[in-house]
C-alpha atoms as a PDB file:
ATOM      1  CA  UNK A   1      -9.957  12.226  16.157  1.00  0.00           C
ATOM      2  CA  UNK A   2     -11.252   8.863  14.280  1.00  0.00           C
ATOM      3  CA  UNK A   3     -12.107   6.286  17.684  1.00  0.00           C
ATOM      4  CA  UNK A   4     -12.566   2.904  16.707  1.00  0.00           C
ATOM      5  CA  UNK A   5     -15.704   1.712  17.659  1.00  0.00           C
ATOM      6  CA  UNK A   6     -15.187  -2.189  16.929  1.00  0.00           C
ATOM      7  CA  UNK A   7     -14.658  -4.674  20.023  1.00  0.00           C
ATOM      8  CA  UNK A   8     -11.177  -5.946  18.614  1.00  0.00           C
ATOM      9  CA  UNK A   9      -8.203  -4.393  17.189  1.00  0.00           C
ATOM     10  CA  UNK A  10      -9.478  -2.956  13.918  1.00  0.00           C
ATOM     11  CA  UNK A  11      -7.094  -2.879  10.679  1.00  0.00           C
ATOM     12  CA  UNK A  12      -7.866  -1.064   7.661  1.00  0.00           C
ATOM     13  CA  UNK A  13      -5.701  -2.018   4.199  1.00  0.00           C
ATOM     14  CA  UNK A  14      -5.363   0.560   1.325  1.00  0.00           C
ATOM     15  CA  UNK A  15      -5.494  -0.665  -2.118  1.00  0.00           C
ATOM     16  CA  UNK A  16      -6.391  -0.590  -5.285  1.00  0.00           C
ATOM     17  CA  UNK A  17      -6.626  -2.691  -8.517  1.00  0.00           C
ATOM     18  CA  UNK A  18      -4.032  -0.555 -10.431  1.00  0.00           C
ATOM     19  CA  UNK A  19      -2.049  -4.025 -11.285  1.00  0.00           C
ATOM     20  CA  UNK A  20      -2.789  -7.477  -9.260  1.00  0.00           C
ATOM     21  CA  UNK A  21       0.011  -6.965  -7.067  1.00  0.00           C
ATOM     22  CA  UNK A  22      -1.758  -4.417  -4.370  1.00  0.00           C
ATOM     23  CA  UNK A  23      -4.916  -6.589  -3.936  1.00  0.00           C
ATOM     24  CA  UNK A  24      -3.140  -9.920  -3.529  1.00  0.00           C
ATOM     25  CA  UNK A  25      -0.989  -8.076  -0.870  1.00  0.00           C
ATOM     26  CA  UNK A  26      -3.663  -7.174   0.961  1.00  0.00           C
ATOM     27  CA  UNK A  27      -5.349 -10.370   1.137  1.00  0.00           C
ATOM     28  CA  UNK A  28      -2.416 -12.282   1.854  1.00  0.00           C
ATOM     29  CA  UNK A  29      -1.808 -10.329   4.925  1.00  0.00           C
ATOM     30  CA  UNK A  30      -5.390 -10.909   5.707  1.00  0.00           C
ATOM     31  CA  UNK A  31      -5.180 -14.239   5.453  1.00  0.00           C
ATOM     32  CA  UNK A  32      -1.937 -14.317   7.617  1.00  0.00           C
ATOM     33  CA  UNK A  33      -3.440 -12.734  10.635  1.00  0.00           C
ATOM     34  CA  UNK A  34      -6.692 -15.253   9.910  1.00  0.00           C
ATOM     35  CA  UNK A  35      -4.333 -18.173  10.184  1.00  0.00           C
ATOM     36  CA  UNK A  36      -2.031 -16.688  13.036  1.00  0.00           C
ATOM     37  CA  UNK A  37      -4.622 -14.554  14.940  1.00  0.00           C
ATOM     38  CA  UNK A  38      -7.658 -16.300  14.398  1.00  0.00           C
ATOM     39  CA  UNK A  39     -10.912 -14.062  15.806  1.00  0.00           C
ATOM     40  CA  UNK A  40      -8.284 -11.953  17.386  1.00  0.00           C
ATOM     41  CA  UNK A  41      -8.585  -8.449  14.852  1.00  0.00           C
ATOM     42  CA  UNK A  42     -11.247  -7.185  12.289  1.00  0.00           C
ATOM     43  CA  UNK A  43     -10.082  -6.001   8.669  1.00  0.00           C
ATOM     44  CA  UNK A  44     -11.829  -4.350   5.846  1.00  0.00           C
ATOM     45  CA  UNK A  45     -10.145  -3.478   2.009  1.00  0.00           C
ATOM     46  CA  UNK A  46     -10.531  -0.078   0.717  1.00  0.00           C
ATOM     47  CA  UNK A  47     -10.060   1.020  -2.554  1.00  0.00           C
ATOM     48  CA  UNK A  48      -9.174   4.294  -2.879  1.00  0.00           C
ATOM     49  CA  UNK A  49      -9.244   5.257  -5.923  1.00  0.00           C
ATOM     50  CA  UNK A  50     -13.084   3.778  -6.866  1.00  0.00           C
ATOM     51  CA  UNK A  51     -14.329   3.974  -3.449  1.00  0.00           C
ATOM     52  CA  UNK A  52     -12.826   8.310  -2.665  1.00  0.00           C
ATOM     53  CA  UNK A  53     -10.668   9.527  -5.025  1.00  0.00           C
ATOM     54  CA  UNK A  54     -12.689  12.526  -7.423  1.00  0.00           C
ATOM     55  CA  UNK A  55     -12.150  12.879 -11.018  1.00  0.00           C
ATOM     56  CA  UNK A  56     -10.342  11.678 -13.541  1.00  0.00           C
ATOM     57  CA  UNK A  57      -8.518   9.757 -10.689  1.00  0.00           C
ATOM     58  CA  UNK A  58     -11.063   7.595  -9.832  1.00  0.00           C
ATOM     59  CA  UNK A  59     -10.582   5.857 -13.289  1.00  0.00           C
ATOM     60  CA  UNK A  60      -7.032   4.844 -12.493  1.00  0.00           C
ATOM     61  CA  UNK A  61      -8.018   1.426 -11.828  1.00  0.00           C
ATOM     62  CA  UNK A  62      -9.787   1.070 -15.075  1.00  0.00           C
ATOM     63  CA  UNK A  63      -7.308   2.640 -17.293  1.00  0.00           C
ATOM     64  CA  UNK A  64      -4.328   0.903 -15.844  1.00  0.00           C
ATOM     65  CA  UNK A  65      -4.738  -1.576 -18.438  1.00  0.00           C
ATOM     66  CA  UNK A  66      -4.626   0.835 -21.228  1.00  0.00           C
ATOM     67  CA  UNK A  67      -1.669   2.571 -19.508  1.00  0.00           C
ATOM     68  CA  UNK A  68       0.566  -0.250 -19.867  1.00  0.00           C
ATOM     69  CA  UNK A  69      -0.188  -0.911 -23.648  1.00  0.00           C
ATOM     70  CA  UNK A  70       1.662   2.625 -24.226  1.00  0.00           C
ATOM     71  CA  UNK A  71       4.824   2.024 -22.539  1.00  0.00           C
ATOM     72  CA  UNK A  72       7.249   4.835 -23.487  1.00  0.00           C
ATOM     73  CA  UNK A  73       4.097   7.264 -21.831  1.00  0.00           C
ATOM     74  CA  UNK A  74       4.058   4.934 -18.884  1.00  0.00           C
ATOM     75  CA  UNK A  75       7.966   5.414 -18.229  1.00  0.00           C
ATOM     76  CA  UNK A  76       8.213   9.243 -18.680  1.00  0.00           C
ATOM     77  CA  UNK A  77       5.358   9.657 -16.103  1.00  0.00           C
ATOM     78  CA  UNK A  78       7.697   7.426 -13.620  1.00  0.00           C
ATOM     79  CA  UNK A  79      10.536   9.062 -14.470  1.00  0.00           C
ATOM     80  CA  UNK A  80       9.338  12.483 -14.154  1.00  0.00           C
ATOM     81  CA  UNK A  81       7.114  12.033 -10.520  1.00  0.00           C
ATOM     82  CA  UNK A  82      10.071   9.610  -9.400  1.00  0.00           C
ATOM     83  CA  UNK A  83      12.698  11.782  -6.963  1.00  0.00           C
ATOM     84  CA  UNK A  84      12.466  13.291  -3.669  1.00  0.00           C
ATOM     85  CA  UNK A  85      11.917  16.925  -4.563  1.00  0.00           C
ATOM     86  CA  UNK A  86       9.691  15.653  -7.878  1.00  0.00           C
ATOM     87  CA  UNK A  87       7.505  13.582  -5.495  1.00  0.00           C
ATOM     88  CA  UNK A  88       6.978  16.089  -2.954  1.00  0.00           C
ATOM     89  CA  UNK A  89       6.292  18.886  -5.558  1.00  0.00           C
ATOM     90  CA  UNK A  90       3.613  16.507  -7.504  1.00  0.00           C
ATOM     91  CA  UNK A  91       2.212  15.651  -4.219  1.00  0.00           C
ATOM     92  CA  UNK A  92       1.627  19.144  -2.924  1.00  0.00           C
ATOM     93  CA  UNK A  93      -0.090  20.280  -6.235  1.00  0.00           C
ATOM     94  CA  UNK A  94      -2.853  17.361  -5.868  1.00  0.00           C
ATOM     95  CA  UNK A  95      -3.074  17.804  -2.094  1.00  0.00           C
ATOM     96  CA  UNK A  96      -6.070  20.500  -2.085  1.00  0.00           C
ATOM     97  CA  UNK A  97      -7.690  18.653  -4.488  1.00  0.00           C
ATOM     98  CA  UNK A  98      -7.924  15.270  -2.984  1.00  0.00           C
ATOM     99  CA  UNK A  99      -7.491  16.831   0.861  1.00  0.00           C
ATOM    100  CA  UNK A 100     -11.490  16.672   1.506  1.00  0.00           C
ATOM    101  CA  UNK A 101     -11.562  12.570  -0.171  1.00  0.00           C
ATOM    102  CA  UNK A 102      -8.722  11.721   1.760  1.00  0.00           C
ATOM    103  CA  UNK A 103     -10.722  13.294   4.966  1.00  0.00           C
ATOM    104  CA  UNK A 104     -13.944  11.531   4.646  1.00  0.00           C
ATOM    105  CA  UNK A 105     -12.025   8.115   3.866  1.00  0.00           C
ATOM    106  CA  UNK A 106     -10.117   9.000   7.462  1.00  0.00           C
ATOM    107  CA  UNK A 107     -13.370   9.964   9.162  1.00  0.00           C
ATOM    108  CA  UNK A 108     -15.878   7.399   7.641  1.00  0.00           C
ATOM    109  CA  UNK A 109     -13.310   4.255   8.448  1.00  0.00           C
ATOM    110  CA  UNK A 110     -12.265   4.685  12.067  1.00  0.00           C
ATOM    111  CA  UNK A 111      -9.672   2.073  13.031  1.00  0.00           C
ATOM    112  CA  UNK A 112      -7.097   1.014  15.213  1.00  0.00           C
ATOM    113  CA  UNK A 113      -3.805   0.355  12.220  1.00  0.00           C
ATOM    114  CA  UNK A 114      -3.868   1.901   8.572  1.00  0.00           C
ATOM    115  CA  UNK A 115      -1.715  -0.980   6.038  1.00  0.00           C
ATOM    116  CA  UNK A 116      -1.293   0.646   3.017  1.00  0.00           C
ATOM    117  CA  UNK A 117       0.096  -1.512   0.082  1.00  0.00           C
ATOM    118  CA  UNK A 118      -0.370   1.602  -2.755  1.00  0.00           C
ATOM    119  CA  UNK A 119       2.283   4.045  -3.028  1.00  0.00           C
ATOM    120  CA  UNK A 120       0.355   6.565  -3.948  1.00  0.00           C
ATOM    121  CA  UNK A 121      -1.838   6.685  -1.274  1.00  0.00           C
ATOM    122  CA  UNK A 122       0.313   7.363   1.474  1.00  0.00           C
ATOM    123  CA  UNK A 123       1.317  10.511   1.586  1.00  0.00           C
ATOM    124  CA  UNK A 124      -1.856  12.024   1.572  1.00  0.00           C
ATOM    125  CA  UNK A 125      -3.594   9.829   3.869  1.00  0.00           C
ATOM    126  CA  UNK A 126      -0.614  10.616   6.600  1.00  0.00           C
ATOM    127  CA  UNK A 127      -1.050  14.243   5.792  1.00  0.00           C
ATOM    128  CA  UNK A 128      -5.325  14.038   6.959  1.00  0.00           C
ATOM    129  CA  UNK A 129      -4.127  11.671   9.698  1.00  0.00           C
ATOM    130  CA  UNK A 130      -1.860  14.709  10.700  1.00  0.00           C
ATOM    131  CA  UNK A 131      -3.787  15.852  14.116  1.00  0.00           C
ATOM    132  CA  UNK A 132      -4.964  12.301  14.294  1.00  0.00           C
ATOM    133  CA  UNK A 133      -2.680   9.834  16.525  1.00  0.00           C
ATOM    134  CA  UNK A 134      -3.628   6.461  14.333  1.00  0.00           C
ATOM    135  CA  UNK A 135      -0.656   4.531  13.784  1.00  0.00           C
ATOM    136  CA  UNK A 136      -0.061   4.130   9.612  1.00  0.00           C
ATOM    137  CA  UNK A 137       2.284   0.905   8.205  1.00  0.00           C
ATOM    138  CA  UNK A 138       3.426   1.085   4.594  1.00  0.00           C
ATOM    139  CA  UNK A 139       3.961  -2.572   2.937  1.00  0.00           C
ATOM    140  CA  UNK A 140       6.256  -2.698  -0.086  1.00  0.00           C
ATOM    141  CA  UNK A 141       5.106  -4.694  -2.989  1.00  0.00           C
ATOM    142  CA  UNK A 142       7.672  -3.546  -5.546  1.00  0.00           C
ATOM    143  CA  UNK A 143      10.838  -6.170  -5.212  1.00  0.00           C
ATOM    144  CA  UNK A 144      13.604  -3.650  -6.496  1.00  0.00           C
ATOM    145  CA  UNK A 145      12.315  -0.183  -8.447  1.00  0.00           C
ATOM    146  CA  UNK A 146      10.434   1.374  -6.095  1.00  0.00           C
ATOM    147  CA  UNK A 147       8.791   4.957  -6.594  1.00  0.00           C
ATOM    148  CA  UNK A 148       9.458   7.354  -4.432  1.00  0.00           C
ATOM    149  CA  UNK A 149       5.780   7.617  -3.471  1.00  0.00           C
ATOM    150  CA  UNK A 150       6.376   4.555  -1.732  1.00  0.00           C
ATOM    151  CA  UNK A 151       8.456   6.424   1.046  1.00  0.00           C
ATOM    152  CA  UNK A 152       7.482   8.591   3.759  1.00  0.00           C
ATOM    153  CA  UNK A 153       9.211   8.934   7.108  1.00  0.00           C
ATOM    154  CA  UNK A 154       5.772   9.516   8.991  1.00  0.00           C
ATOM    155  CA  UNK A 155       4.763   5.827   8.665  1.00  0.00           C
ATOM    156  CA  UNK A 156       5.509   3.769  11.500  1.00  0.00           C
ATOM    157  CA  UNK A 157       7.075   1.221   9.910  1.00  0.00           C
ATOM    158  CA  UNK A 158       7.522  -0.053   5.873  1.00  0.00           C
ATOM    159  CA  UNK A 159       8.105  -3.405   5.557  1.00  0.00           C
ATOM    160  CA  UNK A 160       9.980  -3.460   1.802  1.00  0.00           C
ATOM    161  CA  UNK A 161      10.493  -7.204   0.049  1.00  0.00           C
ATOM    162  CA  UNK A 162      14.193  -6.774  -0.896  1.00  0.00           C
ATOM    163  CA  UNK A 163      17.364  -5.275   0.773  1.00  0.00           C
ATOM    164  CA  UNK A 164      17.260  -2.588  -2.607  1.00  0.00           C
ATOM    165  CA  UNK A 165      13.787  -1.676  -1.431  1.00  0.00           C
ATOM    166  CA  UNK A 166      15.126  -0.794   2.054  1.00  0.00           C
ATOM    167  CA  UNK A 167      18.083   0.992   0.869  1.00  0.00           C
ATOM    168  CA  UNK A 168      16.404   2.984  -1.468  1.00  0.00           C
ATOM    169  CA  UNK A 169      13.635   4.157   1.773  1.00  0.00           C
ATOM    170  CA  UNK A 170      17.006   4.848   4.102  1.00  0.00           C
ATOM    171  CA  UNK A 171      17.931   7.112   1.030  1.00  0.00           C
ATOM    172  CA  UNK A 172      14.914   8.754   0.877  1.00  0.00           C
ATOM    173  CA  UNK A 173      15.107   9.387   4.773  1.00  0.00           C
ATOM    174  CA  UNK A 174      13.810   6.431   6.637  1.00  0.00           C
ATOM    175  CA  UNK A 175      15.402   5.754   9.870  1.00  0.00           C
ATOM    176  CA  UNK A 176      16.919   2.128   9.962  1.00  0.00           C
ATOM    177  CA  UNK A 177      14.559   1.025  12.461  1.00  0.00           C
ATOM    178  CA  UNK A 178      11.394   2.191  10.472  1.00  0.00           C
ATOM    179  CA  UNK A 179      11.861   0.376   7.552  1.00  0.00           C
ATOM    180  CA  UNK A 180      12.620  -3.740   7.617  1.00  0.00           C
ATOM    181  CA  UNK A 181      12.972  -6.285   5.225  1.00  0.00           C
ATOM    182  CA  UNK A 182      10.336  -9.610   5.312  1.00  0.00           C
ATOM    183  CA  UNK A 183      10.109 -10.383   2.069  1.00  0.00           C
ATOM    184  CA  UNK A 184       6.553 -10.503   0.270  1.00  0.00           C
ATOM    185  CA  UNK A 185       3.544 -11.352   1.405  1.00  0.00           C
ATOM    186  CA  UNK A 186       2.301 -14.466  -0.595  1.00  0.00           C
ATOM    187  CA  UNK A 187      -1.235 -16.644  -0.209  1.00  0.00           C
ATOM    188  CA  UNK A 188      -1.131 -19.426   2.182  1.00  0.00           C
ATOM    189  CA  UNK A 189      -1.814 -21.701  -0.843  1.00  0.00           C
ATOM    190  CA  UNK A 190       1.600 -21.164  -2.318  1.00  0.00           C
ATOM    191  CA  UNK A 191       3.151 -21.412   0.636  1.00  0.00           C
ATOM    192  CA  UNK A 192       2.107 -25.119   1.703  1.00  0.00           C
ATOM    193  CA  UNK A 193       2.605 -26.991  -1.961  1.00  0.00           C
ATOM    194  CA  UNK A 194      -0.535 -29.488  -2.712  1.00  0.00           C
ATOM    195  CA  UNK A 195       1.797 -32.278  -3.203  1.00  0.00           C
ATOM    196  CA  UNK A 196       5.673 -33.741  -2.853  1.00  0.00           C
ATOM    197  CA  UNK A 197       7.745 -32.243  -5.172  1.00  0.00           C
ATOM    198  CA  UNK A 198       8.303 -35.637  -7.421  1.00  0.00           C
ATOM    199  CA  UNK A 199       4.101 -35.333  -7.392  1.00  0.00           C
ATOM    200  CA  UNK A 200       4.128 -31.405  -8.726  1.00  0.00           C
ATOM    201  CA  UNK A 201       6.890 -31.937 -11.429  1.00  0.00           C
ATOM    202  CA  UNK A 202       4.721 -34.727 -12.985  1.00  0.00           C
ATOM    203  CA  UNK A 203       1.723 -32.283 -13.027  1.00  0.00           C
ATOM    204  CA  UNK A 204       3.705 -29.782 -14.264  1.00  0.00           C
END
Protein backbone atom coordinates (compact mmCIF):
# COMPACT_ATOMS: atom_id res chain seq x y z
CA UNK A 1 0.00 0.00 0.00
CA UNK A 2 1.34 3.65 -1.18
CA UNK A 3 0.84 5.94 2.49
CA UNK A 4 1.12 9.44 1.92
CA UNK A 5 3.67 10.84 3.84
CA UNK A 6 2.89 14.72 3.25
CA UNK A 7 1.18 16.81 6.21
CA UNK A 8 -1.89 17.86 3.91
CA UNK A 9 -4.10 16.16 1.57
CA UNK A 10 -1.76 15.20 -1.26
CA UNK A 11 -3.08 15.21 -5.06
CA UNK A 12 -1.24 13.80 -7.83
CA UNK A 13 -2.42 14.87 -11.71
CA UNK A 14 -1.59 12.57 -14.72
CA UNK A 15 -0.63 14.15 -17.87
CA UNK A 16 1.15 14.49 -20.63
CA UNK A 17 2.03 16.92 -23.50
CA UNK A 18 0.39 14.73 -26.23
CA UNK A 19 -1.69 18.05 -27.41
CA UNK A 20 -2.01 21.33 -25.03
CA UNK A 21 -5.23 20.32 -23.81
CA UNK A 22 -4.01 17.70 -20.88
CA UNK A 23 -1.41 20.13 -19.38
CA UNK A 24 -3.64 23.21 -19.30
CA UNK A 25 -6.21 20.89 -17.54
CA UNK A 26 -4.09 20.09 -15.05
CA UNK A 27 -2.95 23.41 -14.17
CA UNK A 28 -6.19 24.92 -14.24
CA UNK A 29 -7.40 22.62 -11.62
CA UNK A 30 -4.30 23.48 -9.77
CA UNK A 31 -4.85 26.78 -9.85
CA UNK A 32 -8.56 26.30 -8.76
CA UNK A 33 -7.80 24.58 -5.54
CA UNK A 34 -4.83 27.49 -5.09
CA UNK A 35 -7.52 30.10 -5.34
CA UNK A 36 -10.34 28.11 -3.41
CA UNK A 37 -8.15 26.07 -0.97
CA UNK A 38 -5.34 28.17 -0.46
CA UNK A 39 -2.37 26.15 1.70
CA UNK A 40 -5.05 23.63 2.28
CA UNK A 41 -3.58 20.45 -0.28
CA UNK A 42 -0.16 19.73 -2.01
CA UNK A 43 -0.07 18.81 -5.88
CA UNK A 44 2.62 17.64 -8.16
CA UNK A 45 2.24 16.99 -12.37
CA UNK A 46 3.41 13.80 -13.71
CA UNK A 47 4.05 13.00 -17.04
CA UNK A 48 3.72 9.70 -17.83
CA UNK A 49 4.79 9.06 -20.77
CA UNK A 50 8.51 11.02 -20.43
CA UNK A 51 8.74 10.61 -16.82
CA UNK A 52 7.64 6.08 -16.81
CA UNK A 53 6.43 4.89 -19.78
CA UNK A 54 9.42 2.38 -21.66
CA UNK A 55 9.99 2.34 -25.27
CA UNK A 56 8.85 3.59 -28.13
CA UNK A 57 6.05 5.02 -25.83
CA UNK A 58 7.94 7.33 -24.11
CA UNK A 59 8.26 9.35 -27.43
CA UNK A 60 4.53 9.91 -27.66
CA UNK A 61 4.83 13.33 -26.51
CA UNK A 62 7.40 14.19 -29.05
CA UNK A 63 5.89 12.61 -32.00
CA UNK A 64 2.42 13.87 -31.40
CA UNK A 65 3.24 16.63 -33.58
CA UNK A 66 4.25 14.51 -36.43
CA UNK A 67 1.17 12.32 -35.79
CA UNK A 68 -1.21 14.91 -36.61
CA UNK A 69 0.51 16.03 -39.94
CA UNK A 70 -0.63 12.40 -41.28
CA UNK A 71 -4.19 12.49 -40.57
CA UNK A 72 -5.86 9.56 -42.39
CA UNK A 73 -3.03 7.31 -40.03
CA UNK A 74 -4.14 9.32 -37.06
CA UNK A 75 -7.98 8.38 -37.63
CA UNK A 76 -7.59 4.61 -38.39
CA UNK A 77 -5.57 4.23 -35.11
CA UNK A 78 -8.79 5.95 -33.30
CA UNK A 79 -11.03 4.12 -35.06
CA UNK A 80 -9.54 0.83 -34.63
CA UNK A 81 -8.54 1.14 -30.48
CA UNK A 82 -11.98 3.11 -30.13
CA UNK A 83 -14.89 0.45 -28.74
CA UNK A 84 -15.43 -1.36 -25.63
CA UNK A 85 -14.18 -4.81 -26.56
CA UNK A 86 -11.28 -2.98 -28.97
CA UNK A 87 -10.16 -0.95 -25.91
CA UNK A 88 -10.07 -3.63 -23.50
CA UNK A 89 -8.31 -6.06 -25.96
CA UNK A 90 -5.51 -3.24 -26.86
CA UNK A 91 -5.24 -2.58 -23.26
CA UNK A 92 -4.61 -6.10 -22.08
CA UNK A 93 -1.88 -6.72 -24.80
CA UNK A 94 0.26 -3.58 -23.43
CA UNK A 95 -0.56 -4.38 -19.80
CA UNK A 96 2.63 -6.74 -19.08
CA UNK A 97 4.62 -4.50 -20.76
CA UNK A 98 3.98 -1.28 -19.04
CA UNK A 99 2.66 -3.26 -15.61
CA UNK A 100 6.25 -2.75 -13.79
CA UNK A 101 6.27 1.48 -15.09
CA UNK A 102 2.91 1.83 -14.04
CA UNK A 103 4.09 0.16 -10.50
CA UNK A 104 7.01 2.27 -9.73
CA UNK A 105 4.98 5.53 -10.81
CA UNK A 106 2.24 4.09 -8.02
CA UNK A 107 4.96 3.30 -5.49
CA UNK A 108 7.45 6.25 -6.02
CA UNK A 109 4.38 9.02 -5.81
CA UNK A 110 2.40 8.11 -2.70
CA UNK A 111 -0.67 10.33 -2.39
CA UNK A 112 -3.88 10.89 -1.01
CA UNK A 113 -6.23 11.51 -4.79
CA UNK A 114 -4.92 10.36 -8.35
CA UNK A 115 -6.60 13.24 -11.21
CA UNK A 116 -5.92 11.90 -14.32
CA UNK A 117 -6.67 14.19 -17.39
CA UNK A 118 -5.01 11.44 -20.16
CA UNK A 119 -7.14 8.78 -21.37
CA UNK A 120 -4.72 6.58 -21.84
CA UNK A 121 -3.39 6.41 -18.65
CA UNK A 122 -6.14 5.24 -16.72
CA UNK A 123 -6.72 2.01 -17.12
CA UNK A 124 -3.51 0.84 -16.29
CA UNK A 125 -2.81 2.96 -13.44
CA UNK A 126 -6.32 1.60 -11.78
CA UNK A 127 -5.21 -1.86 -12.66
CA UNK A 128 -1.51 -1.34 -10.26
CA UNK A 129 -3.74 0.60 -7.85
CA UNK A 130 -5.79 -2.74 -7.77
CA UNK A 131 -4.80 -4.02 -4.02
CA UNK A 132 -4.19 -0.40 -3.27
CA UNK A 133 -7.32 1.58 -1.66
CA UNK A 134 -6.22 5.24 -3.24
CA UNK A 135 -9.13 6.89 -4.52
CA UNK A 136 -8.55 7.65 -8.64
CA UNK A 137 -10.78 10.74 -10.47
CA UNK A 138 -10.80 10.81 -14.26
CA UNK A 139 -11.30 14.55 -15.75
CA UNK A 140 -12.62 14.74 -19.31
CA UNK A 141 -10.95 17.13 -21.59
CA UNK A 142 -12.50 15.99 -24.87
CA UNK A 143 -15.94 18.22 -25.32
CA UNK A 144 -17.87 15.57 -27.54
CA UNK A 145 -15.64 12.48 -29.24
CA UNK A 146 -14.33 10.89 -26.54
CA UNK A 147 -12.17 7.57 -26.77
CA UNK A 148 -13.12 4.91 -25.07
CA UNK A 149 -9.87 4.93 -23.07
CA UNK A 150 -11.33 7.72 -21.39
CA UNK A 151 -13.87 5.37 -19.49
CA UNK A 152 -13.44 3.05 -16.76
CA UNK A 153 -16.01 2.20 -14.11
CA UNK A 154 -13.21 1.78 -11.33
CA UNK A 155 -12.63 5.57 -11.10
CA UNK A 156 -14.42 7.24 -8.48
CA UNK A 157 -15.78 9.77 -10.29
CA UNK A 158 -15.20 11.39 -14.19
CA UNK A 159 -16.10 14.68 -14.44
CA UNK A 160 -16.80 14.92 -18.57
CA UNK A 161 -17.26 18.75 -20.14
CA UNK A 162 -20.45 18.04 -22.17
CA UNK A 163 -23.74 16.06 -21.63
CA UNK A 164 -22.33 13.75 -24.99
CA UNK A 165 -19.25 13.09 -22.90
CA UNK A 166 -21.41 11.72 -20.04
CA UNK A 167 -23.65 9.77 -22.17
CA UNK A 168 -21.13 8.21 -24.03
CA UNK A 169 -19.28 7.01 -20.19
CA UNK A 170 -23.06 5.74 -19.02
CA UNK A 171 -22.76 3.72 -22.38
CA UNK A 172 -19.64 2.42 -21.73
CA UNK A 173 -20.87 1.38 -18.12
CA UNK A 174 -20.56 4.25 -15.76
CA UNK A 175 -23.08 4.42 -13.11
CA UNK A 176 -25.02 7.85 -13.24
CA UNK A 177 -23.64 8.93 -10.08
CA UNK A 178 -19.91 8.30 -11.11
CA UNK A 179 -19.75 10.35 -13.91
CA UNK A 180 -21.02 14.33 -13.80
CA UNK A 181 -20.99 17.06 -16.01
CA UNK A 182 -18.94 20.61 -14.92
CA UNK A 183 -17.89 21.73 -17.89
CA UNK A 184 -14.01 22.40 -18.54
CA UNK A 185 -11.59 23.43 -16.50
CA UNK A 186 -10.24 26.84 -17.83
CA UNK A 187 -7.27 29.33 -16.26
CA UNK A 188 -8.42 31.82 -13.83
CA UNK A 189 -7.19 34.45 -16.36
CA UNK A 190 -9.94 33.72 -18.81
CA UNK A 191 -12.29 33.51 -16.45
CA UNK A 192 -12.08 37.17 -14.87
CA UNK A 193 -11.74 39.35 -18.39
CA UNK A 194 -8.87 42.22 -18.00
CA UNK A 195 -11.30 44.79 -18.98
CA UNK A 196 -15.26 45.80 -19.70
CA UNK A 197 -16.37 44.34 -22.63
CA UNK A 198 -16.69 47.87 -24.71
CA UNK A 199 -12.67 48.00 -23.45
CA UNK A 200 -11.81 44.24 -24.99
CA UNK A 201 -13.72 44.76 -28.35
CA UNK A 202 -11.57 47.90 -29.00
CA UNK A 203 -8.40 45.80 -28.31
CA UNK A 204 -9.60 43.24 -30.24
Amino acid sequence: MSLNKHEKPHIVFLFSDTGGGHRSAAQAIIEALEIYYPNQVTTEMIDFFIEYAPPPLDLAPATYAQMNQVPELWKLGYRLSNGKRRSQFIQEVLWPYIRKSTASLVNEHPCDLFVSVLPLVNTPILKALEEDPIPYMTVITDMVTTHAFWYNTRAIKTLAPTEETRDRGLEFGLDPEQIKVVCQPIGDAFRRPSGSKSELRVQL
